[in-house]
Protein backbone atom coordinates (compact mmCIF):
# COMPACT_ATOMS: atom_id res chain seq x y z
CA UNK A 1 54.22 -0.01 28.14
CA UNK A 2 51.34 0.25 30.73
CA UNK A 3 47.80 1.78 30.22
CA UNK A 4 46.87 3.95 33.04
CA UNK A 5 45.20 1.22 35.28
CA UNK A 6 47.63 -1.69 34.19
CA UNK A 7 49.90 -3.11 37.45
CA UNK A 8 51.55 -5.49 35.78
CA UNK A 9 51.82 -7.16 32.37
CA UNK A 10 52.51 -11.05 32.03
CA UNK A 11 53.46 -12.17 28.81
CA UNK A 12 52.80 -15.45 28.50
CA UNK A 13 53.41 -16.55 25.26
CA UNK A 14 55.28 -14.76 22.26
CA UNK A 15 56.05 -15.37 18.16
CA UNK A 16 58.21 -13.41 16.21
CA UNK A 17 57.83 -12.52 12.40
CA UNK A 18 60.45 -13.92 10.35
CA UNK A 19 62.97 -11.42 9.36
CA UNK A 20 62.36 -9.61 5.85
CA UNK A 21 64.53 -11.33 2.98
CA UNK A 22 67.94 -10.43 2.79
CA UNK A 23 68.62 -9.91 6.10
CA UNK A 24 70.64 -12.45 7.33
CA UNK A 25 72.71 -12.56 11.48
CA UNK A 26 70.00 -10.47 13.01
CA UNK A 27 68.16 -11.36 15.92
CA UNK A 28 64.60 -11.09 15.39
CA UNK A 29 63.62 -10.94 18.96
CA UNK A 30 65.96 -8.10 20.02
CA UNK A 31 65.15 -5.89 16.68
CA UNK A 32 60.72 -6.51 16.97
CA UNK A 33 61.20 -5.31 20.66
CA UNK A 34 63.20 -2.36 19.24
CA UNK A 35 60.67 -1.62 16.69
CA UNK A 36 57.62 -2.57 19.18
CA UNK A 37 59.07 -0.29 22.00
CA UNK A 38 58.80 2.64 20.12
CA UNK A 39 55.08 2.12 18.94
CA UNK A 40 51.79 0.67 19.85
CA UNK A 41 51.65 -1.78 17.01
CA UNK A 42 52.88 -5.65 17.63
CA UNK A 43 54.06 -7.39 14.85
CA UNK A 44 54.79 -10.11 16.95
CA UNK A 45 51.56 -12.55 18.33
CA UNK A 46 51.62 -12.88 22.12
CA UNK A 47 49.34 -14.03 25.05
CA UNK A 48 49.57 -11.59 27.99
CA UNK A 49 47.65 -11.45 31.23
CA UNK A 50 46.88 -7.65 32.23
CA UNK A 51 46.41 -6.75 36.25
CA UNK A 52 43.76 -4.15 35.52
CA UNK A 53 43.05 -2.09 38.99
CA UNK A 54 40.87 0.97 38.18
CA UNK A 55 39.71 3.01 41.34
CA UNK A 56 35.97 3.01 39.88
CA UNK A 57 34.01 0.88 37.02
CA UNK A 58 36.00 1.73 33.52
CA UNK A 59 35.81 0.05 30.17
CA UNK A 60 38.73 -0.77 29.57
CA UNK A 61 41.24 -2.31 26.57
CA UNK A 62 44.82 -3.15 26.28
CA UNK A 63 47.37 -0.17 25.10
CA UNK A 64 48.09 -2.15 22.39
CA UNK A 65 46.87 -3.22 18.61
CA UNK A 66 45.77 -5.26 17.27
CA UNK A 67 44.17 -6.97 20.10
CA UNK A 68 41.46 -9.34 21.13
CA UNK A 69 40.64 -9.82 24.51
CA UNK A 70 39.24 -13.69 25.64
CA UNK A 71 38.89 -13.68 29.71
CA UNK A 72 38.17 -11.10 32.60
CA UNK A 73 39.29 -13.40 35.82
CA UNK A 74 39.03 -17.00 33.93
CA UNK A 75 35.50 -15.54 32.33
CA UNK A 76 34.39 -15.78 28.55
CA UNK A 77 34.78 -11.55 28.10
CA UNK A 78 32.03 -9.76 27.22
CA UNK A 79 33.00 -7.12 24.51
CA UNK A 80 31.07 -3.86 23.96
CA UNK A 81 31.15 -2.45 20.66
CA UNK A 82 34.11 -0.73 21.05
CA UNK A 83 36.43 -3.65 22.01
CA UNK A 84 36.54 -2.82 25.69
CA UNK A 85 35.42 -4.75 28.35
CA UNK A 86 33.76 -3.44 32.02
CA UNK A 87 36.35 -3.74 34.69
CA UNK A 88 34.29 -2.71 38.30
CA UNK A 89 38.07 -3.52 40.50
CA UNK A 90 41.28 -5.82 40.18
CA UNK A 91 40.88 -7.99 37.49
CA UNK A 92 42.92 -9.91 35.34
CA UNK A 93 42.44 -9.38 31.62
CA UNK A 94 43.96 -12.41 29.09
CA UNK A 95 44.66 -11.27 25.98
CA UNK A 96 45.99 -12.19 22.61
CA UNK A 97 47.87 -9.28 21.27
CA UNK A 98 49.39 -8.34 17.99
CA UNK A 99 49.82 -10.29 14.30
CA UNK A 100 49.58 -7.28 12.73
CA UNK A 101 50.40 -7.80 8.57
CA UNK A 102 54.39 -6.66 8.37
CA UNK A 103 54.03 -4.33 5.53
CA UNK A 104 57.17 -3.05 3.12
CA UNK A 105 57.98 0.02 5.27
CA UNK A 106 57.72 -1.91 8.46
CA UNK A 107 60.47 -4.34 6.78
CA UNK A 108 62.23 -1.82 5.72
CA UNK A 109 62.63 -0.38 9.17
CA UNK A 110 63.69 -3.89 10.41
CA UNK A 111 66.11 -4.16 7.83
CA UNK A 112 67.95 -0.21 8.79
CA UNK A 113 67.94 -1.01 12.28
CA UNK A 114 69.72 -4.76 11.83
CA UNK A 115 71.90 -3.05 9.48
CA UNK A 116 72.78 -0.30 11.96
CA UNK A 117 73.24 -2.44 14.68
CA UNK A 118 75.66 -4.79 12.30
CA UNK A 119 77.47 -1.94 11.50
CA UNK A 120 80.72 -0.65 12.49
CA UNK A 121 80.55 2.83 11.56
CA UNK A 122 81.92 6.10 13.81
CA UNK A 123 79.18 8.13 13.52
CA UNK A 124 77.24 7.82 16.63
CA UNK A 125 79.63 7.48 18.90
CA UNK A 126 79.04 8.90 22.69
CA UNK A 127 82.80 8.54 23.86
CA UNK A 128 86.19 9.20 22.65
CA UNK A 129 89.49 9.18 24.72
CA UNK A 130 92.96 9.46 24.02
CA UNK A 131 95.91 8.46 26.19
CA UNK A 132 99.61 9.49 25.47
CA UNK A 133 101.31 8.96 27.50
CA UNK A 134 104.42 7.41 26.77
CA UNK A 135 102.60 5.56 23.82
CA UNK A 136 99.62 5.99 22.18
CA UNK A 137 96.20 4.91 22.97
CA UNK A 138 92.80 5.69 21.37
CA UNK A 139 89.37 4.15 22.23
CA UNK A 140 85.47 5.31 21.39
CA UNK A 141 82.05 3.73 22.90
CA UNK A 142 78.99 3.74 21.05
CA UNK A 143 75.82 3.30 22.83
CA UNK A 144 73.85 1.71 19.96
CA UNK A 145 70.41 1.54 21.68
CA UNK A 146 70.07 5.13 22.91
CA UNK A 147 69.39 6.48 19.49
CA UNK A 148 69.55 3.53 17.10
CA UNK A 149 66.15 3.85 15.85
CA UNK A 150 66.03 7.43 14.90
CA UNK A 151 70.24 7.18 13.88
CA UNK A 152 69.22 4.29 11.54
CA UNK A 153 66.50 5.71 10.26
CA UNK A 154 63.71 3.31 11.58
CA UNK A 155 62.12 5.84 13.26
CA UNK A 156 60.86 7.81 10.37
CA UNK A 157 59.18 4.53 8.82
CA UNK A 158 56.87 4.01 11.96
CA UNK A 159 55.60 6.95 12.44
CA UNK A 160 52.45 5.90 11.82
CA UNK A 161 52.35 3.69 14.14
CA UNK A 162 53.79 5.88 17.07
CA UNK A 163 52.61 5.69 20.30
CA UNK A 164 49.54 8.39 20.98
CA UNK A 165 50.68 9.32 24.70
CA UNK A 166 48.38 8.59 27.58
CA UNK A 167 45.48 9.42 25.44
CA UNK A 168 45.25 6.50 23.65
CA UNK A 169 44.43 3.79 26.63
């Protein structure tokens, strides 16, 4: 996700939450992105470097939260009240985002998504064929990230966190 005057995004470091208890196989990285991708909340603590390039002076923060933003160009930042900072041209922006406190619905949306992609289930399924032709041949694809959040049920647990559109940056 990019802010209006973001070019680029360089995540430098990252740390994952532990999964909630009782979920055991899952992958935390690939199931916080999921979550992540679909709001601007970060569970998950990383250092990323924005390329801020506004056409004219802006205060400016990251799209994300929680946030706190240490150095414009290799500078101490200087933080208005607000939590912006004054970006006049290109700059880059280092950042510490997210640690935000995974709370029982946020755990339960990790566990419905782990549990819906470790599930074999039919419903869902995008593509069914059958061949006979002499014998007898059935197959059916599944594209598990297309809808996996709102199939599982994840989606209804973050809506509080969901992404405000452009307006938010």
């Amino acid at each position: 996700m990019t802010s209006l005057y973001v070019e680029s995004e360089n995540e430098l470091s990252i740390v994952y939450p532990d999964a909630p208890a009782g979920v055991n196989g899952s992958v935390p990285a690939a199931i916080w992105g999921k979550l992540e991708s679909y709001v601007n909340s970060r569970w998950t603590t990383s250092e990323v470097v924005f390329e801020v390039n506004p056409p004219c002076p802006v205060n400016w923060r990251p799209p994300y939260v929680p946030y706190v933003i240490e150095a414009v160009d290799d500078e101490p930042a200087e933080v208005n009240q607000y939590g912006e900072v004054r970006v006049t041209g290109r700059a880059l922006v280092r950042c510490t985002i997210g640690g935000k406190e995974v709370t029982p619905e946020v755990e339960e949306a990790y566990r419905r998504l782990a549990a819906y992609y470790a599930s074999e289930d039919l419903r869902g399924y995008s593509r069914y064929s059958v061949n006979i032709d002499g014998s007898l041949q059935e197959s059916w694809a599944r594209r598990r990230d297309a809808t996996a959040l709102a199939n599982s049920g994840a989606a209804d647990l973050l809506t509080k966190h969901r992404k405000a559109g452009i307006a938010h940056v």
